[in-house]
Protein backbone atom coordinates (compact mmCIF):
# COMPACT_ATOMS: atom_id res chain seq x y z
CA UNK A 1 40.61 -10.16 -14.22
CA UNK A 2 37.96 -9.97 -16.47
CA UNK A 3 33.96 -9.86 -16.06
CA UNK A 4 33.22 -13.20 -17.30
CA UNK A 5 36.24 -14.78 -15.52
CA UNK A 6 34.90 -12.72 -12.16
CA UNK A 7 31.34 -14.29 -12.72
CA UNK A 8 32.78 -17.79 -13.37
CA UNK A 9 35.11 -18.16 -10.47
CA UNK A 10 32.68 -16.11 -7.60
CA UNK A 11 29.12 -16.60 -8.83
CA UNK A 12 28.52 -19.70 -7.49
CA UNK A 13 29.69 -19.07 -4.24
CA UNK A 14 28.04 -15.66 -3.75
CA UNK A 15 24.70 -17.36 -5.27
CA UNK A 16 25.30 -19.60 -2.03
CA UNK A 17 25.77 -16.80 0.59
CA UNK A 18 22.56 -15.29 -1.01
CA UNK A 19 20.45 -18.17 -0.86
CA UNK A 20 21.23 -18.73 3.05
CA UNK A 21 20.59 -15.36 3.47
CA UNK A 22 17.19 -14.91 1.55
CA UNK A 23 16.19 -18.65 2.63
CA UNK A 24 15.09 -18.48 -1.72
CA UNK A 25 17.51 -19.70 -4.67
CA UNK A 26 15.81 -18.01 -7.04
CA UNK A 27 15.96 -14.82 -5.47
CA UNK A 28 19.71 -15.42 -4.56
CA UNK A 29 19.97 -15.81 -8.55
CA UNK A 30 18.74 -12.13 -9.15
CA UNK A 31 20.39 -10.49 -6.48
CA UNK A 32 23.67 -12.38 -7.66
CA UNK A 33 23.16 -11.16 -11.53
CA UNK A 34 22.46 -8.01 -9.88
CA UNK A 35 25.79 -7.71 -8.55
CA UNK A 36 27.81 -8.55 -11.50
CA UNK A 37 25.44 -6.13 -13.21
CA UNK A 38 26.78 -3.15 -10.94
CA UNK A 39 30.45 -4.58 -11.39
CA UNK A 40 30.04 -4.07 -15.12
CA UNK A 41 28.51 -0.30 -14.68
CA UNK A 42 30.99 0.80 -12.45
CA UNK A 43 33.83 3.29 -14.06
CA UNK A 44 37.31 2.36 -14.60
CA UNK A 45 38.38 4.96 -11.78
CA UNK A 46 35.50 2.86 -9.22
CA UNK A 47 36.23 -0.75 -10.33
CA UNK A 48 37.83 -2.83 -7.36
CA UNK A 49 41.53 -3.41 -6.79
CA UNK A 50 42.15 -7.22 -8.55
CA UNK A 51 43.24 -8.43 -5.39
CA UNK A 52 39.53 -6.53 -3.53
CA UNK A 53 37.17 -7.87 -6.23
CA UNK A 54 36.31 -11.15 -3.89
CA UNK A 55 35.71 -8.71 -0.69
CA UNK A 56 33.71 -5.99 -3.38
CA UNK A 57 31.26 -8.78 -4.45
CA UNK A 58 30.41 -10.78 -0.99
CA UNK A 59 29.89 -7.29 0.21
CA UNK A 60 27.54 -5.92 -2.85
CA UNK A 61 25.77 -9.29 -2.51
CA UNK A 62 25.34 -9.17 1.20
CA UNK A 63 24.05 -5.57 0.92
CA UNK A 64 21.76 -6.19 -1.79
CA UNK A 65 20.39 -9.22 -0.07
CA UNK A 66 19.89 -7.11 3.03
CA UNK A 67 17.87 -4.57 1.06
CA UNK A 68 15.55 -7.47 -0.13
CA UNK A 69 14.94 -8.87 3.01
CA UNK A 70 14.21 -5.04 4.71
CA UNK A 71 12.16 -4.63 1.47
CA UNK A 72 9.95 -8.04 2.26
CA UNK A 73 8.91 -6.97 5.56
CA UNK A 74 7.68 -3.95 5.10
CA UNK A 75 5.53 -5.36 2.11
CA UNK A 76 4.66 -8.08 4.81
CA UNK A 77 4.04 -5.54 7.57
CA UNK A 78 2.29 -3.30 5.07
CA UNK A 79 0.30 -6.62 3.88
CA UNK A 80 -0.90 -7.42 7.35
CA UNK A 81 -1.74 -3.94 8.37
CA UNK A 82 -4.11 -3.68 5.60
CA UNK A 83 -5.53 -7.15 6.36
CA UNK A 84 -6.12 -5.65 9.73
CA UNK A 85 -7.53 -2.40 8.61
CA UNK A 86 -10.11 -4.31 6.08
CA UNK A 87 -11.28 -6.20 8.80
CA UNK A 88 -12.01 -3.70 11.48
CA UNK A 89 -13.38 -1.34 7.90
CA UNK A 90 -15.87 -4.93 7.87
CA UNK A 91 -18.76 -4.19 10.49
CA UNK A 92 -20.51 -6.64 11.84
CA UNK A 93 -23.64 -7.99 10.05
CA UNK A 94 -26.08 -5.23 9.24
CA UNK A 95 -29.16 -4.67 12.01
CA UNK A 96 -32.32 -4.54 9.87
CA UNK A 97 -32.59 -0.84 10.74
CA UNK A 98 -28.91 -0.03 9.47
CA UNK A 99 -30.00 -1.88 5.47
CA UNK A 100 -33.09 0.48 5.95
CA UNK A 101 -31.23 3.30 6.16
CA UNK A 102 -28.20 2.54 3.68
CA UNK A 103 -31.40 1.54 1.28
CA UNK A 104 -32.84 5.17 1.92
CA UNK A 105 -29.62 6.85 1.39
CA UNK A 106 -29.83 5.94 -2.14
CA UNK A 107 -33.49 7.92 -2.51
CA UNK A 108 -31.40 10.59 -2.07
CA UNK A 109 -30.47 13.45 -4.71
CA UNK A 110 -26.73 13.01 -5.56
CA UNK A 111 -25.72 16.54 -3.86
CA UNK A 112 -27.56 14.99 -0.69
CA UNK A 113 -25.90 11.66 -0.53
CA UNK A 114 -22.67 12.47 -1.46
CA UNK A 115 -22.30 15.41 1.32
CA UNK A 116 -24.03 12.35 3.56
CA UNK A 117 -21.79 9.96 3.02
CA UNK A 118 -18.71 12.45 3.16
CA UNK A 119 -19.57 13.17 6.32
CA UNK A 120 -20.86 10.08 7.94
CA UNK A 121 -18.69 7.71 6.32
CA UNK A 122 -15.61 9.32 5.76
CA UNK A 123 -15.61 11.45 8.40
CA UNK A 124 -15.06 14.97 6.66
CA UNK A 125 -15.46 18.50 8.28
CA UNK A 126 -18.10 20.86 6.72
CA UNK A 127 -15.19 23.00 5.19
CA UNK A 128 -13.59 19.87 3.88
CA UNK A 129 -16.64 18.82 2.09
CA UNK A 130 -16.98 22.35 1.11
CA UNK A 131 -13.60 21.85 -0.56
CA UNK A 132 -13.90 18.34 -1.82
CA UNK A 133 -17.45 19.16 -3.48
CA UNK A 134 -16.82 23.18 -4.68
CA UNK A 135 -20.06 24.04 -2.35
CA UNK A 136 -19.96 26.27 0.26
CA UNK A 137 -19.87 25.69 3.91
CA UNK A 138 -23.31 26.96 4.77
CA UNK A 139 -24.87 25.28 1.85
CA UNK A 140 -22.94 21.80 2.91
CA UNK A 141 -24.39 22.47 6.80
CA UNK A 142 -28.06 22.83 4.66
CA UNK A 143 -27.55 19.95 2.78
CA UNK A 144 -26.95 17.83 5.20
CA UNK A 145 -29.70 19.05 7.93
CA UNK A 146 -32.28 18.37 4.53
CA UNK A 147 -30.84 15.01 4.02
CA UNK A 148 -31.08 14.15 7.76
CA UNK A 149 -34.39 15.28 7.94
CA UNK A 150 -35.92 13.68 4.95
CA UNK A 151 -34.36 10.26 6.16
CA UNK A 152 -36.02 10.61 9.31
CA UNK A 153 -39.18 11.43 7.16
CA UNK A 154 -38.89 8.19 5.14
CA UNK A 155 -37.69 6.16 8.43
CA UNK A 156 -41.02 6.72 10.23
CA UNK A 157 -43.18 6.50 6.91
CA UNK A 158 -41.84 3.39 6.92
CA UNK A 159 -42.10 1.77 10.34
CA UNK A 160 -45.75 3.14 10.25
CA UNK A 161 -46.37 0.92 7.11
């Protein structure tokens, strides 16, 4: 039996067994084209026995549809770990002491913040700052000792004001 005659007599069954699967018609449609697809690729030595074919195709279409549904949840269980990540990542509204400091931060010389922020917000070791900037670890413990210290500087300047 031929392709075409193969696609005429089982494709609208197997788009049926997809679509219960899936619970979606239109992704039924793909994964059905999808098997005819890999019907047409295989070799002459791999092609089904005529009297198989039926078996072959429920069977590519079940595994395929299996593969999209494994494939959804992840993306859904990826999806809603990230939603839950980005909303711990959101802190809670900012004291007025906390925008004083992020505003300081920025006063800051670029070497300053950035081995600041490495380390306060992203939680980096000395030597991995070291490695992520190309300064050394001494000069990153300096650095950051400086920047601590002129924030505090600023920080009282400021409440004395």
């Amino acid at each position: 039996m031929d392709l075409t005659e193969l696609m005429n007599l089982h494709a609208p069954s197997l788009h049926r067994y997809a679509a219960r699967l899936l619970c979606d018609a239109d992704t039924a449609r793909d994964i059905v084209q999808q098997v005819f697809i890999r019907l047409s690729q295989l070799g002459e030595s791999k092609q089904p026995a005529p009297g198989a074919a039926k078996s072959w195709l429920y069977r590519c279409t079940h595994n395929l549809a299996v593969d999209t549904i494994r494939a959804e949840q992840r993306r859904k269980k990826l999806h809603e770990e990230h939603v839950r990540r980005k909303s711990l990542d959101q802190s809670p509204p900012s004291s007025g002491k906390l925008e004083q400091v992020l505003h300081l931060i920025d006063r800051l010389d670029e070497k300053s913040k950035s081995v600041l922020l490495l380390r306060l917000q992203e939680g980096l070791s000395y030597r991995e700052i070291a490695q992520t900037t190309g300064l050394k670890d001494g000069h990153v413990g300096y650095l950051l000792h400086h920047a601590v210290r002129q924030l505090t500087e600023w920080l009282q300047e400021e409440d004395r004001a």
